[in-house]
C-alpha atoms as a PDB file:
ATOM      1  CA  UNK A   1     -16.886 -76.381 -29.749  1.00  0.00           C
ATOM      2  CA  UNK A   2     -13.230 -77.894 -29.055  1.00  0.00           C
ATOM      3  CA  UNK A   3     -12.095 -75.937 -32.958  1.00  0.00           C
ATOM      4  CA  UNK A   4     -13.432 -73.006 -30.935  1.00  0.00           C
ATOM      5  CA  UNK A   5     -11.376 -73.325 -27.836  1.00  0.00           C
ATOM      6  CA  UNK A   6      -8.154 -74.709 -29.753  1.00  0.00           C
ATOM      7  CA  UNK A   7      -8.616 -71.527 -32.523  1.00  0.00           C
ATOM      8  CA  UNK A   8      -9.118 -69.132 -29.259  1.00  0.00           C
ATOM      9  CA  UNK A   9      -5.874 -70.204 -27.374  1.00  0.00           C
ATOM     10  CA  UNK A  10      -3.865 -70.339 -30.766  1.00  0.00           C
ATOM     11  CA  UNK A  11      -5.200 -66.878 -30.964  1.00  0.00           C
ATOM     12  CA  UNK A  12      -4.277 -65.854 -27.790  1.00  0.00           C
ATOM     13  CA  UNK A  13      -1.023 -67.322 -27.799  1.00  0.00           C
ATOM     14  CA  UNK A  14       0.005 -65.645 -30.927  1.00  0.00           C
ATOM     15  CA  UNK A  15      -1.143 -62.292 -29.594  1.00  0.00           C
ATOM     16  CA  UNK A  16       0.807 -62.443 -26.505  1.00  0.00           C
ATOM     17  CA  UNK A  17       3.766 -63.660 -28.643  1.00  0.00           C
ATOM     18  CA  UNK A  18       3.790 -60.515 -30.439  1.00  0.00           C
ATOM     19  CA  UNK A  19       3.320 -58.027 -27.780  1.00  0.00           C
ATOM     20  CA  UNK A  20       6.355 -59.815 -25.668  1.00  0.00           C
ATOM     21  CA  UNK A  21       8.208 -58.749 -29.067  1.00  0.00           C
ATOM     22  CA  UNK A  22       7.258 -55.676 -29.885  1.00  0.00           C
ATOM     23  CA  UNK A  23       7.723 -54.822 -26.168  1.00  0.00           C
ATOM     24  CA  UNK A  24      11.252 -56.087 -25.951  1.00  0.00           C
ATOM     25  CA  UNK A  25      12.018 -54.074 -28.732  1.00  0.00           C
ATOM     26  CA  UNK A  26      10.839 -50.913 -28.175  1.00  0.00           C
ATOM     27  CA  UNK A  27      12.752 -51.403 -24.909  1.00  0.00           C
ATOM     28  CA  UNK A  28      15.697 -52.106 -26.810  1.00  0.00           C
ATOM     29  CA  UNK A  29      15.541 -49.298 -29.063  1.00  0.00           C
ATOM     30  CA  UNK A  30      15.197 -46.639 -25.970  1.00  0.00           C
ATOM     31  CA  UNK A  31      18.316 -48.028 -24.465  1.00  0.00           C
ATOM     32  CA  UNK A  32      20.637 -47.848 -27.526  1.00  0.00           C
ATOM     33  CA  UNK A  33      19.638 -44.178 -28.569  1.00  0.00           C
ATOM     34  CA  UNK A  34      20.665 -43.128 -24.959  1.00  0.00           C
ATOM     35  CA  UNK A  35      17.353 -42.339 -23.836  1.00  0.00           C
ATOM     36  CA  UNK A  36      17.721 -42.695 -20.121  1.00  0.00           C
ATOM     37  CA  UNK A  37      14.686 -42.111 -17.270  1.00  0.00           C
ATOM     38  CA  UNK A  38      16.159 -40.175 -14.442  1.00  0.00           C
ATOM     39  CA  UNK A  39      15.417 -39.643 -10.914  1.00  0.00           C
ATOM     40  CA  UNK A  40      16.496 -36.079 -11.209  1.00  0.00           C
ATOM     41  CA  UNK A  41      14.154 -33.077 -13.035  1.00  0.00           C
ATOM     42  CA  UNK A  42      15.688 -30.472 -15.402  1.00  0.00           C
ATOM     43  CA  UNK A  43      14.502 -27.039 -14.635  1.00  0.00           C
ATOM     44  CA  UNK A  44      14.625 -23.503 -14.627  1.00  0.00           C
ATOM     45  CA  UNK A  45      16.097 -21.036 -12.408  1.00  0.00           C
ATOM     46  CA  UNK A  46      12.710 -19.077 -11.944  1.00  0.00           C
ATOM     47  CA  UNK A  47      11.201 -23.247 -11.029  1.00  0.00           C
ATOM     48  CA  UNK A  48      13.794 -23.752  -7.827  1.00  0.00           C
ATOM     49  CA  UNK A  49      13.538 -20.576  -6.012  1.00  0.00           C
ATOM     50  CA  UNK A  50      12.004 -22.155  -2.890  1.00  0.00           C
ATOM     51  CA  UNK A  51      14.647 -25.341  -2.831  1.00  0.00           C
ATOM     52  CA  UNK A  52      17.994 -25.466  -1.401  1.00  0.00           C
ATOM     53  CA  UNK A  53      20.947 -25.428  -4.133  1.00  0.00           C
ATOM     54  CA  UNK A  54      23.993 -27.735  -2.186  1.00  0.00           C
ATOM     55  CA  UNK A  55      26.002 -28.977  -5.233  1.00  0.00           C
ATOM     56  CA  UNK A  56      27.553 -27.973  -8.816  1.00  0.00           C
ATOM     57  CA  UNK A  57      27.892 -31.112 -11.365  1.00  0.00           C
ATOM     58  CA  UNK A  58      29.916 -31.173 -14.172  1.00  0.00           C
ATOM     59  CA  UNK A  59      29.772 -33.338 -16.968  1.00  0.00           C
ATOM     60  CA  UNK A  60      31.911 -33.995 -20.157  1.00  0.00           C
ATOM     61  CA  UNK A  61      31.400 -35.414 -23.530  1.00  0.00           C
ATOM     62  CA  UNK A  62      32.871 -36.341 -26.916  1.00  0.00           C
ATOM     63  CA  UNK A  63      31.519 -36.998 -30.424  1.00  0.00           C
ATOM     64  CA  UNK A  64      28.440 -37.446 -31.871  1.00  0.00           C
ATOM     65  CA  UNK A  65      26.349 -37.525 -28.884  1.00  0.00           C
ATOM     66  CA  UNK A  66      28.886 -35.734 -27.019  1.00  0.00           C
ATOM     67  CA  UNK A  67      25.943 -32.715 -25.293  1.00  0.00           C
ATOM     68  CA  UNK A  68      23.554 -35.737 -24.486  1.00  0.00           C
ATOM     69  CA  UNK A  69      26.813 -37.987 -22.901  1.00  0.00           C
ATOM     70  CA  UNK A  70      28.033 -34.688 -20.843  1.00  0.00           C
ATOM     71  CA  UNK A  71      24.163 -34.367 -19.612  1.00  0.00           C
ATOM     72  CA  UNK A  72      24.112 -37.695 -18.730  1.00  0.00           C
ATOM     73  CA  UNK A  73      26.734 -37.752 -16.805  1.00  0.00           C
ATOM     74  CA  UNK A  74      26.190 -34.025 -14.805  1.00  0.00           C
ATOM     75  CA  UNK A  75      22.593 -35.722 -14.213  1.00  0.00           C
ATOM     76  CA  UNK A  76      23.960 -39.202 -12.771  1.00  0.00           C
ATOM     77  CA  UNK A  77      26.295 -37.160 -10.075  1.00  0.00           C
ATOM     78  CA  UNK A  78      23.368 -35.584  -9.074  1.00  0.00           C
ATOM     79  CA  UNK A  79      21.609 -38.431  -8.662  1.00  0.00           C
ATOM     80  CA  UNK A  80      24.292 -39.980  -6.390  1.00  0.00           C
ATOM     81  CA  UNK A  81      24.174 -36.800  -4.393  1.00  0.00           C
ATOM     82  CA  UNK A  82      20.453 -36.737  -3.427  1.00  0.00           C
ATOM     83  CA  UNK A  83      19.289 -34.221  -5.651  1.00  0.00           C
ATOM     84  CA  UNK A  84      15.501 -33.909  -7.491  1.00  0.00           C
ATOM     85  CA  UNK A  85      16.437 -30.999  -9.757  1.00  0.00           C
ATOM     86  CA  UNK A  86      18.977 -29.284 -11.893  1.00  0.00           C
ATOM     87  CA  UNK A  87      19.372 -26.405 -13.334  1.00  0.00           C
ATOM     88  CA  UNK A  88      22.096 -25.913 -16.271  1.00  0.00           C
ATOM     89  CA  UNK A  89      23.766 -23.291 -16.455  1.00  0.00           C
ATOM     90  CA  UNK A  90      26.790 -23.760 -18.928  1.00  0.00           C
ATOM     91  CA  UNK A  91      27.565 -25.086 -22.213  1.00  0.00           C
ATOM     92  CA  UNK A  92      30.751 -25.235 -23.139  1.00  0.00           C
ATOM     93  CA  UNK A  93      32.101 -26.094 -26.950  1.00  0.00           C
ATOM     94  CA  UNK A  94      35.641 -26.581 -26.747  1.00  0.00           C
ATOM     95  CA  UNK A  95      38.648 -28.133 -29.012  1.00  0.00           C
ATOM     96  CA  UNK A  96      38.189 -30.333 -32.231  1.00  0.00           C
ATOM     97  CA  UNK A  97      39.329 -33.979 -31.300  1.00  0.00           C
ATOM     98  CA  UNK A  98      39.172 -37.021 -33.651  1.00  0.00           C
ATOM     99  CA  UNK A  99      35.954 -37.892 -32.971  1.00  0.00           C
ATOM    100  CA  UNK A 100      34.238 -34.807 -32.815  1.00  0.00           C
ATOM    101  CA  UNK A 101      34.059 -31.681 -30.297  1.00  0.00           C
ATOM    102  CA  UNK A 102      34.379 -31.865 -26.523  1.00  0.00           C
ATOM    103  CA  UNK A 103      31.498 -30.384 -24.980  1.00  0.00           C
ATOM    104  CA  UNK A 104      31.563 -29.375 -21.591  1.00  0.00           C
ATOM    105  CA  UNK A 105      28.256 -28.511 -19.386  1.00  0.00           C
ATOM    106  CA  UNK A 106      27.832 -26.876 -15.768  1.00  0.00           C
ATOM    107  CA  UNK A 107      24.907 -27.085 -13.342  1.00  0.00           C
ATOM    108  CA  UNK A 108      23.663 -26.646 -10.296  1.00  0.00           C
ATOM    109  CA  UNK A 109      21.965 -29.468  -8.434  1.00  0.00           C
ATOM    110  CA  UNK A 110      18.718 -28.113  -5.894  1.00  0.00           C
ATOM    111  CA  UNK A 111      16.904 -30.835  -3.385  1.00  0.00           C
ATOM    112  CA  UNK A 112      13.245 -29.591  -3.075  1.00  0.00           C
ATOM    113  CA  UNK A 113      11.091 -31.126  -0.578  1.00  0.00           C
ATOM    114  CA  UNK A 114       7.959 -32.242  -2.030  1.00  0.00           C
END
């Protein structure tokens, strides 16, 4: 009976073990691609018609990433502002640089009451 018990909490041990890891890796592998949870919803114009528009956000980016960074950033201003949706409505590819194209986006930023 005591094997039992001993075999059952090695067992359960282990198990826990490897779901802490696999956890904490899958967490780390969201954060380095730039996967980020926001508090704001993309959405289209057609979506927002009964919420009030109050803000434009711009946001810019360079390189590889450089249409996710600009995203990003136009989402995190609304954010600060208060805002649960935007709407994009500008993309914007402009001069070669070193590390890639500078993309530029445009958006409007709505708060719709719930």
């Amino acid at each position: 009976m005591f094997k039992f018990i001993v075999v059952g909490i090695y067992c359960l041990i282990s198990f826990l073990i490897s779901f802490l890891i696999t956890g904490c890796t899958l967490w780390d592998s969201k954060q380095e691609s730039g996967e980020l949870r926001h508090r704001i919803n993309e959405a289209y114009d057609f979506e927002v018609t009964h919420c009030d528009s109050f803000a434009m956000a711009r946001g810019t980016g360079i390189g590889e990433f450089a249409l996710r960074d600009a995203k990003n950033q136009a989402m995190k201003y609304g954010e600060e502002l208060g805002g649960t949706h935007i709407v994009w409505l500008h993309q914007d590819e402009c001069e070669e640089k070193d590390e890639g194209y500078d993309i530029r986006v445009v958006a409007v930023i709505y708060k719709c009451k719930l």
